[in-house]
C-alpha atoms as a PDB file:
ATOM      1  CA  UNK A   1     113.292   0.848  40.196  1.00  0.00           C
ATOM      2  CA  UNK A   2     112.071   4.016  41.143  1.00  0.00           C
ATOM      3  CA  UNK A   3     108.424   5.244  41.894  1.00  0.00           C
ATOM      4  CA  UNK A   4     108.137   7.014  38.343  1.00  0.00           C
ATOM      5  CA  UNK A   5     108.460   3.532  36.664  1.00  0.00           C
ATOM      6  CA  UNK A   6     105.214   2.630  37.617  1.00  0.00           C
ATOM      7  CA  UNK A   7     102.833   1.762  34.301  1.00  0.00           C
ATOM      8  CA  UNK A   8     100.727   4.643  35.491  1.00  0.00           C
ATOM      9  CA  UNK A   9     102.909   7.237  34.889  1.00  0.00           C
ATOM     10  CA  UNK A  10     103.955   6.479  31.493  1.00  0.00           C
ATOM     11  CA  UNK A  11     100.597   4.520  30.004  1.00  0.00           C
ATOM     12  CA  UNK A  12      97.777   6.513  29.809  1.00  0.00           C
ATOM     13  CA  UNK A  13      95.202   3.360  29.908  1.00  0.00           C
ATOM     14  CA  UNK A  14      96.965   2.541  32.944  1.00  0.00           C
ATOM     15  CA  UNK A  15      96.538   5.849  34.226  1.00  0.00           C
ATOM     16  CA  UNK A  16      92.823   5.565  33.510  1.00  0.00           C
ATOM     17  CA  UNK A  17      92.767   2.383  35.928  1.00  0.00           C
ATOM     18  CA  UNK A  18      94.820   4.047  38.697  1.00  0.00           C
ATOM     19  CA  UNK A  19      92.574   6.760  38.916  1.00  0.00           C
ATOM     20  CA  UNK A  20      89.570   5.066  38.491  1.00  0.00           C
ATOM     21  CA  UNK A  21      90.701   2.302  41.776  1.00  0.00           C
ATOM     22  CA  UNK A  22      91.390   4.960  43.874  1.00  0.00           C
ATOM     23  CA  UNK A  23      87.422   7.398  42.494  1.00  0.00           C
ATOM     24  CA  UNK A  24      85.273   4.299  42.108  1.00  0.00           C
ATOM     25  CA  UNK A  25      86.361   1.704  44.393  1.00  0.00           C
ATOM     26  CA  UNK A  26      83.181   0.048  44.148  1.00  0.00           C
ATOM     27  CA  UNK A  27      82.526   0.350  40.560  1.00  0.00           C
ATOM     28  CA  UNK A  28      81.689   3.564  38.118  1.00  0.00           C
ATOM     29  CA  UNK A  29      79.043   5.898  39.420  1.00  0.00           C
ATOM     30  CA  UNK A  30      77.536   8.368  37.344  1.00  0.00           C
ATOM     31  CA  UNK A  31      78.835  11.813  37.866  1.00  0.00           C
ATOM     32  CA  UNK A  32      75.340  13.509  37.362  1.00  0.00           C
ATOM     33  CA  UNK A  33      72.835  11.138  38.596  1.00  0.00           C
ATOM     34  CA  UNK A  34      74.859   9.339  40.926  1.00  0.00           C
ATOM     35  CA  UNK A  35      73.520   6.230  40.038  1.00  0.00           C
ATOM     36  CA  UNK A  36      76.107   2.659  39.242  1.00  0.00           C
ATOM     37  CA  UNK A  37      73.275   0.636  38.155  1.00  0.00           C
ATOM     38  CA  UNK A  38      73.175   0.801  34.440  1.00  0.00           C
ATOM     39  CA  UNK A  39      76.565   1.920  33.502  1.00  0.00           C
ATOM     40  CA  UNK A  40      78.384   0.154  30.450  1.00  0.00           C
ATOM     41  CA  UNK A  41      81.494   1.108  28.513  1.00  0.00           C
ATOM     42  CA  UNK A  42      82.025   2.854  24.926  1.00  0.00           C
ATOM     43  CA  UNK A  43      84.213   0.954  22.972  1.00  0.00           C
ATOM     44  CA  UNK A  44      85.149   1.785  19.382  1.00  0.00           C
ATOM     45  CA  UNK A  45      88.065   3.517  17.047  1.00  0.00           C
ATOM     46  CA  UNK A  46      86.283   7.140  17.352  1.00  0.00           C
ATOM     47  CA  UNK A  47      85.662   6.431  20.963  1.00  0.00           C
ATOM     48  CA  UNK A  48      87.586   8.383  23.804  1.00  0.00           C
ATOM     49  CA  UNK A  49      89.769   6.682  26.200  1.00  0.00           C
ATOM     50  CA  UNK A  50      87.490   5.677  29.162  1.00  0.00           C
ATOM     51  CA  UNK A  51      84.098   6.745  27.879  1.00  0.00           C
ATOM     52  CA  UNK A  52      81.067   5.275  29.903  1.00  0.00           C
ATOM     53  CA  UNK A  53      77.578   6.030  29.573  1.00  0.00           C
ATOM     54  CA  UNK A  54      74.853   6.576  31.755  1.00  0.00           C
ATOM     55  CA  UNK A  55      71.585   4.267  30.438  1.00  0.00           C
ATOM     56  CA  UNK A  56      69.202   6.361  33.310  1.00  0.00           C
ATOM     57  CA  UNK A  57      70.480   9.639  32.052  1.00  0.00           C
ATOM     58  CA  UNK A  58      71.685   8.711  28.731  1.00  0.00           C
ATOM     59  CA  UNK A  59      75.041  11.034  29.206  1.00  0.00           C
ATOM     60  CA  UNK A  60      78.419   9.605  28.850  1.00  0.00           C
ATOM     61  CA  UNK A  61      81.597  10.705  30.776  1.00  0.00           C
ATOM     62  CA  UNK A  62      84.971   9.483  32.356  1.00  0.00           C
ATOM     63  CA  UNK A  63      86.730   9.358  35.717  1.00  0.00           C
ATOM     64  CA  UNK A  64      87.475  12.750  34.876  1.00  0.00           C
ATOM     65  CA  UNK A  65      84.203  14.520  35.208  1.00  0.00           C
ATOM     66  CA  UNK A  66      84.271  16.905  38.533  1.00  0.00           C
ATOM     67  CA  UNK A  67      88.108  16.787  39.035  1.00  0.00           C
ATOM     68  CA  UNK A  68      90.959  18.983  37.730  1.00  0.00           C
ATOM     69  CA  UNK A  69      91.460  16.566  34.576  1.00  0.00           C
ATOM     70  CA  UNK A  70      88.262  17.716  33.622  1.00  0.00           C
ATOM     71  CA  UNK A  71      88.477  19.473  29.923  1.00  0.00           C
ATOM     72  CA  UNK A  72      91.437  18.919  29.589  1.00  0.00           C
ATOM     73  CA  UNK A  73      93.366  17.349  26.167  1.00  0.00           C
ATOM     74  CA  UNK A  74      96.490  16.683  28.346  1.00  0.00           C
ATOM     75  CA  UNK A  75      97.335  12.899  28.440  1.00  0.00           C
ATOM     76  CA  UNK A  76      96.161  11.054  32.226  1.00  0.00           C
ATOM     77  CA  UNK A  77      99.636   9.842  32.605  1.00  0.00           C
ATOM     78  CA  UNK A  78     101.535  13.462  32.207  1.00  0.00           C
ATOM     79  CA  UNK A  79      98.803  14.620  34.873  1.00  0.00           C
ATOM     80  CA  UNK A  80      99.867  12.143  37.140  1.00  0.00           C
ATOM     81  CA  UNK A  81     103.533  12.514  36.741  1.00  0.00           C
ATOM     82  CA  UNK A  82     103.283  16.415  37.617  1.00  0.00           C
ATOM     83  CA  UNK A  83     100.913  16.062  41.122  1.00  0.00           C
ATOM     84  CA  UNK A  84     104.096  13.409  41.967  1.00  0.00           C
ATOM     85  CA  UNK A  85     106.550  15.770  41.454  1.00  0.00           C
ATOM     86  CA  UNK A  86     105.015  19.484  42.705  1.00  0.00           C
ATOM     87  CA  UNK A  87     103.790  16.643  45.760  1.00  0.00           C
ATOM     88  CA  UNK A  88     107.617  15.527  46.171  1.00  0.00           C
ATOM     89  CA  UNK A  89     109.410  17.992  45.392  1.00  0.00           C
ATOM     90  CA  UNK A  90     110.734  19.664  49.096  1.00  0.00           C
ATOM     91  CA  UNK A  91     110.918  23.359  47.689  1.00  0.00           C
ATOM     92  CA  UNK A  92     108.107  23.052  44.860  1.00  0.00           C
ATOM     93  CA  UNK A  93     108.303  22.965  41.268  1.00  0.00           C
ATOM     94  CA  UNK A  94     108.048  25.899  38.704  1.00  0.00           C
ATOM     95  CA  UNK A  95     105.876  25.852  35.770  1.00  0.00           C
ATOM     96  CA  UNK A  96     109.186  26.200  33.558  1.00  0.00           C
ATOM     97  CA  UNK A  97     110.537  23.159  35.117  1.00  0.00           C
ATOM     98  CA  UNK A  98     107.427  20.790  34.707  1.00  0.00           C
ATOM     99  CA  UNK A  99     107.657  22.358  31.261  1.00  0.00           C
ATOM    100  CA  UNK A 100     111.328  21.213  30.617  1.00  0.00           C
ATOM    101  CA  UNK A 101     110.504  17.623  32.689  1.00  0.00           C
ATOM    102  CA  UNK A 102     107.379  16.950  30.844  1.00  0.00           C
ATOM    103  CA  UNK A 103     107.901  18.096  27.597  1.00  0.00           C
ATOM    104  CA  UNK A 104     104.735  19.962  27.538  1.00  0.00           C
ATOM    105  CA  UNK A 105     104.262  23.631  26.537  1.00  0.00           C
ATOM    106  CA  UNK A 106     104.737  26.317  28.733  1.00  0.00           C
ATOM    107  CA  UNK A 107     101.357  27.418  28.959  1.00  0.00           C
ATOM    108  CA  UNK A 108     100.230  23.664  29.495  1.00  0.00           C
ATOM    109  CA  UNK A 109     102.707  23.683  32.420  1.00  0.00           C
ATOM    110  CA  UNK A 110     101.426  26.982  33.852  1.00  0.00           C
ATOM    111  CA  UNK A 111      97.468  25.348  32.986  1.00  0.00           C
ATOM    112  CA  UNK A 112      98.440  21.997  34.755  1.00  0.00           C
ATOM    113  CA  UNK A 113     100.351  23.593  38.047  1.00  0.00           C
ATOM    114  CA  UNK A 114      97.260  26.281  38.734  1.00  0.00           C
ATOM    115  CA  UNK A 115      95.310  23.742  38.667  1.00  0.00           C
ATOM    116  CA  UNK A 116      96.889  21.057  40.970  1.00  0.00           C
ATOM    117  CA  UNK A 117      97.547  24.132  43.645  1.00  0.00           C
ATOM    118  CA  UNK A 118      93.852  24.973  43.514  1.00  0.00           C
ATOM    119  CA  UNK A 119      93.190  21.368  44.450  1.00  0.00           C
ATOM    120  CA  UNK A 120      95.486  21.150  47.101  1.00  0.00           C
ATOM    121  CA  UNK A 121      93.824  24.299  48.774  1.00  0.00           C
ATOM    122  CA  UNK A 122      92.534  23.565  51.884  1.00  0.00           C
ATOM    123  CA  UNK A 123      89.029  24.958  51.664  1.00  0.00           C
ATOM    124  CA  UNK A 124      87.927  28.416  52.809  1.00  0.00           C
ATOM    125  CA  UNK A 125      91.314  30.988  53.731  1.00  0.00           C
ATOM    126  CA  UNK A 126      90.972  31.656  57.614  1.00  0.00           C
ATOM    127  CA  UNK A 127      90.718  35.313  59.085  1.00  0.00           C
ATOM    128  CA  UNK A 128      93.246  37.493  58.513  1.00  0.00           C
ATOM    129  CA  UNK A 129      95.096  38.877  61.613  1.00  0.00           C
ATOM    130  CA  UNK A 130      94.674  37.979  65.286  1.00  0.00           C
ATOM    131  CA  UNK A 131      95.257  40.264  68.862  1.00  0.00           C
ATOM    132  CA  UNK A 132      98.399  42.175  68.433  1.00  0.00           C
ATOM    133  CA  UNK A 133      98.753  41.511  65.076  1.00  0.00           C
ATOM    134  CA  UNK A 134      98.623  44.198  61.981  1.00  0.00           C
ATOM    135  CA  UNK A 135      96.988  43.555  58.514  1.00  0.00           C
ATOM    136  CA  UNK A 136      98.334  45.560  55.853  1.00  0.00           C
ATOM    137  CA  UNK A 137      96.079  46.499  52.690  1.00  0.00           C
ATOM    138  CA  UNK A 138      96.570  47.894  49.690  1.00  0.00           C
ATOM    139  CA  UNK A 139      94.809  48.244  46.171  1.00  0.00           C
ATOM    140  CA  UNK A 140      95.707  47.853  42.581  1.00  0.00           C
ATOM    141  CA  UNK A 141      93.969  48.584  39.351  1.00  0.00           C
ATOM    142  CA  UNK A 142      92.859  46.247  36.351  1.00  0.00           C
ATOM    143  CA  UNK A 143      91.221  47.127  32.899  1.00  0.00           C
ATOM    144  CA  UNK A 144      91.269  49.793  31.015  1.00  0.00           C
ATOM    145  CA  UNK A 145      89.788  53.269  32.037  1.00  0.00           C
ATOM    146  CA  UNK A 146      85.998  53.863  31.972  1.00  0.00           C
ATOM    147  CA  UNK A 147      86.942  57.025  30.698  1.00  0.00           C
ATOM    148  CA  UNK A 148      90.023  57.019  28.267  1.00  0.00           C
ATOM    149  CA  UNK A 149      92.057  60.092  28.753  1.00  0.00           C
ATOM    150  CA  UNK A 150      93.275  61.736  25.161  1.00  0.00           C
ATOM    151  CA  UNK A 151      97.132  61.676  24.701  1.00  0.00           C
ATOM    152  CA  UNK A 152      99.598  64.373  23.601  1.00  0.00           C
ATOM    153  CA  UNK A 153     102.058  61.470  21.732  1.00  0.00           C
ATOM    154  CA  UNK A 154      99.115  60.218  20.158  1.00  0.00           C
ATOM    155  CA  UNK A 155      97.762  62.920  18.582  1.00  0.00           C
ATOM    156  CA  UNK A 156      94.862  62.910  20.769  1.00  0.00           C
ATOM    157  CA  UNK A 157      93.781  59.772  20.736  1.00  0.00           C
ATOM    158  CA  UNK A 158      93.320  57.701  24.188  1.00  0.00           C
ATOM    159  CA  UNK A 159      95.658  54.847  24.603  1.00  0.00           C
ATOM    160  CA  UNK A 160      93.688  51.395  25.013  1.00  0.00           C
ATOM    161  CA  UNK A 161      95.952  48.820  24.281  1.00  0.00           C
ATOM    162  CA  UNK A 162      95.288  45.380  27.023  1.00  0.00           C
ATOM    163  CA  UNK A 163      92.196  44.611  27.965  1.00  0.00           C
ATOM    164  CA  UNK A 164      89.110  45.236  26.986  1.00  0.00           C
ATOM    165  CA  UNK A 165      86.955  45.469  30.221  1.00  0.00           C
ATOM    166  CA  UNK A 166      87.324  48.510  32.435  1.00  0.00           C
ATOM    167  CA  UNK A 167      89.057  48.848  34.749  1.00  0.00           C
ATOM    168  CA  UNK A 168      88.391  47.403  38.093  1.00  0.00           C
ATOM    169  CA  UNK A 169      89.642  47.284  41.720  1.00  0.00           C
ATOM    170  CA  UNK A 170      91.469  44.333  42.818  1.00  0.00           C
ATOM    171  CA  UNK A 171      92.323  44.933  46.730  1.00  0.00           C
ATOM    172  CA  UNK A 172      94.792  42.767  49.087  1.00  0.00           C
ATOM    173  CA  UNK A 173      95.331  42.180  52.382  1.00  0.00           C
ATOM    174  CA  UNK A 174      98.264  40.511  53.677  1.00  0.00           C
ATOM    175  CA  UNK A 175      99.573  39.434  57.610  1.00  0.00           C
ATOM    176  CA  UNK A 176     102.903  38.279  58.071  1.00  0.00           C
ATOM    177  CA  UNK A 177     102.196  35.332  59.426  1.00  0.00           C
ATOM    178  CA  UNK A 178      99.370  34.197  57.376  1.00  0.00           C
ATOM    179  CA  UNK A 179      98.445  33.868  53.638  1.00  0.00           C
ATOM    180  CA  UNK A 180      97.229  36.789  51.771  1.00  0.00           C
ATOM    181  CA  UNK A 181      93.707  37.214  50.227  1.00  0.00           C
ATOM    182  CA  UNK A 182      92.218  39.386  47.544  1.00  0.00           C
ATOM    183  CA  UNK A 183      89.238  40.577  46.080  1.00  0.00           C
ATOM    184  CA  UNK A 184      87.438  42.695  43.770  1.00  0.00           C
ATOM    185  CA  UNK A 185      84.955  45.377  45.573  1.00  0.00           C
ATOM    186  CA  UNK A 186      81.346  45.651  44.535  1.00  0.00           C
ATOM    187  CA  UNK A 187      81.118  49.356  45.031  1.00  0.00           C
ATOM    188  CA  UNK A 188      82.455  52.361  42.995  1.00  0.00           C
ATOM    189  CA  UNK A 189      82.953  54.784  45.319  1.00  0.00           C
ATOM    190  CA  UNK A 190      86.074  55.706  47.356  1.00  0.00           C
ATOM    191  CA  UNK A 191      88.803  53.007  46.509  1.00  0.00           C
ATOM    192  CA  UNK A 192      90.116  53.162  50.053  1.00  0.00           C
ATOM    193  CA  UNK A 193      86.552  53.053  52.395  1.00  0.00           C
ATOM    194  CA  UNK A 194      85.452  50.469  49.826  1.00  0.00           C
ATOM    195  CA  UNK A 195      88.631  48.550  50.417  1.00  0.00           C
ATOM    196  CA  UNK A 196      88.516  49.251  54.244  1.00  0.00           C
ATOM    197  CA  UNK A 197      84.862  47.951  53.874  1.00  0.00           C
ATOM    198  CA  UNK A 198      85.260  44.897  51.602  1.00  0.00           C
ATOM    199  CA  UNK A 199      88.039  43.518  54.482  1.00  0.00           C
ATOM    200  CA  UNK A 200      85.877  43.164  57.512  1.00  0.00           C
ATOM    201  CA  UNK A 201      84.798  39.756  56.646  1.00  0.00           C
ATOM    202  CA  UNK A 202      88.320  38.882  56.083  1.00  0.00           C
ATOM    203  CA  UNK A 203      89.859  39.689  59.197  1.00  0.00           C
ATOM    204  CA  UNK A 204      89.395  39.701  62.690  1.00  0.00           C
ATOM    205  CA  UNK A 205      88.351  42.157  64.964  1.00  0.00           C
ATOM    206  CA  UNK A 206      91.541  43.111  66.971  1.00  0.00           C
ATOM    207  CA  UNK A 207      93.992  44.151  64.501  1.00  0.00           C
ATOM    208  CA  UNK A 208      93.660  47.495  62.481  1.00  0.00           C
ATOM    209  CA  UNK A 209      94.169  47.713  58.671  1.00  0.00           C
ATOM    210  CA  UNK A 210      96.511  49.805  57.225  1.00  0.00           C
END
């Protein structure tokens, strides 16, 4: 038998139980006033799987308040079968692959592997660059204009099909070496000194941005 028999992965009450052993070793604590004191279960036929409630704060949740399966309509069990295989698999999974493996949407594959990468981020990104090292930057547009230019082929009308903010700046830097980072400028000036700007606190002070 292989790992992916385990009840966990194919039962989603069992799921609930895995994941609940390995949050609440001791027993369920309250997600908002971290108290374990007066905590029963909902039971019922209209009653979500794994309901609690609170009797100090009179809220109810689950063991998936304050992680990724937070709002989420996907069954426990599918969750855990794609963190085992995007944590297993040696080159990484695709979102059309989960997709095809889980029998899920698309869109819930794309949802689910965003998700599980944003949890497996390991906190704050470190400086860009490093002594003898360049950092290359560059800058990108997204949104409509703030000021719609009229178009011949459309008999003077502007063309606004997309979005409907305006458009903004969305600047990256990149090493070679290192992971990229982006972010959207506060300022509406120059594109390029506001990009130049915006990177100091992501780099170091040897290299030179380009």
């Amino acid at each position: 038998m292989s790992i992916l028999s385990d009840p966990h992965f194919h039962n989603e009450d069992e799921a609930y139980k895995f994941v609940e052993a390995h949050l609440w070793p001791d027993g369920p604590i309250c997600p908002r006033c971290k108290k374990n004191d007066r905590i029963g279960e909902l039971k019922g036929k209209s009653v979500r799987k794994g309901v609690r409630k609170c009797y100090r704060c009179r809220k109810p949740f689950t063991v998936k308040v304050g992680t990724i399966f937070e709002s989420s309509h996907i069954p426990l069990n599918k969750w855990l079968q794609a963190i085992f295989l995007m944590c297993s698999s040696k080159k990484g999974i695709s979102s059309n692959q989960l997709h095809r493996t889980l029998k899920v949407t698309l869109k819930t594959a794309w949802f689910m592997s965003h998700r599980i990468r944003e949890a497996m981020r390991d906190g704050e990104l470190a400086p860009l660059g490093g002594t003898g090292k360049i950092v290359e930057a560059d800058e990108t547009y997204y949104g409509k204009q703030d000021d719609p230019k009229p178009s011949p082929q459309r008999k003077g009308r502007p063309f606004l099909k997309g979005r409907q903010g305006f458009r903004e700046t969305v600047c990256t830097g990149a090493c070679r070496t290192q992971r990229p980072c982006s972010f959207v400028p506060c300022c509406t000036g120059q594109q390029s000194q506001c990009a130049r700007t915006g990177f100091q606190q992501y780099r170091q002070r040897e290299p030179v941005a380009y």
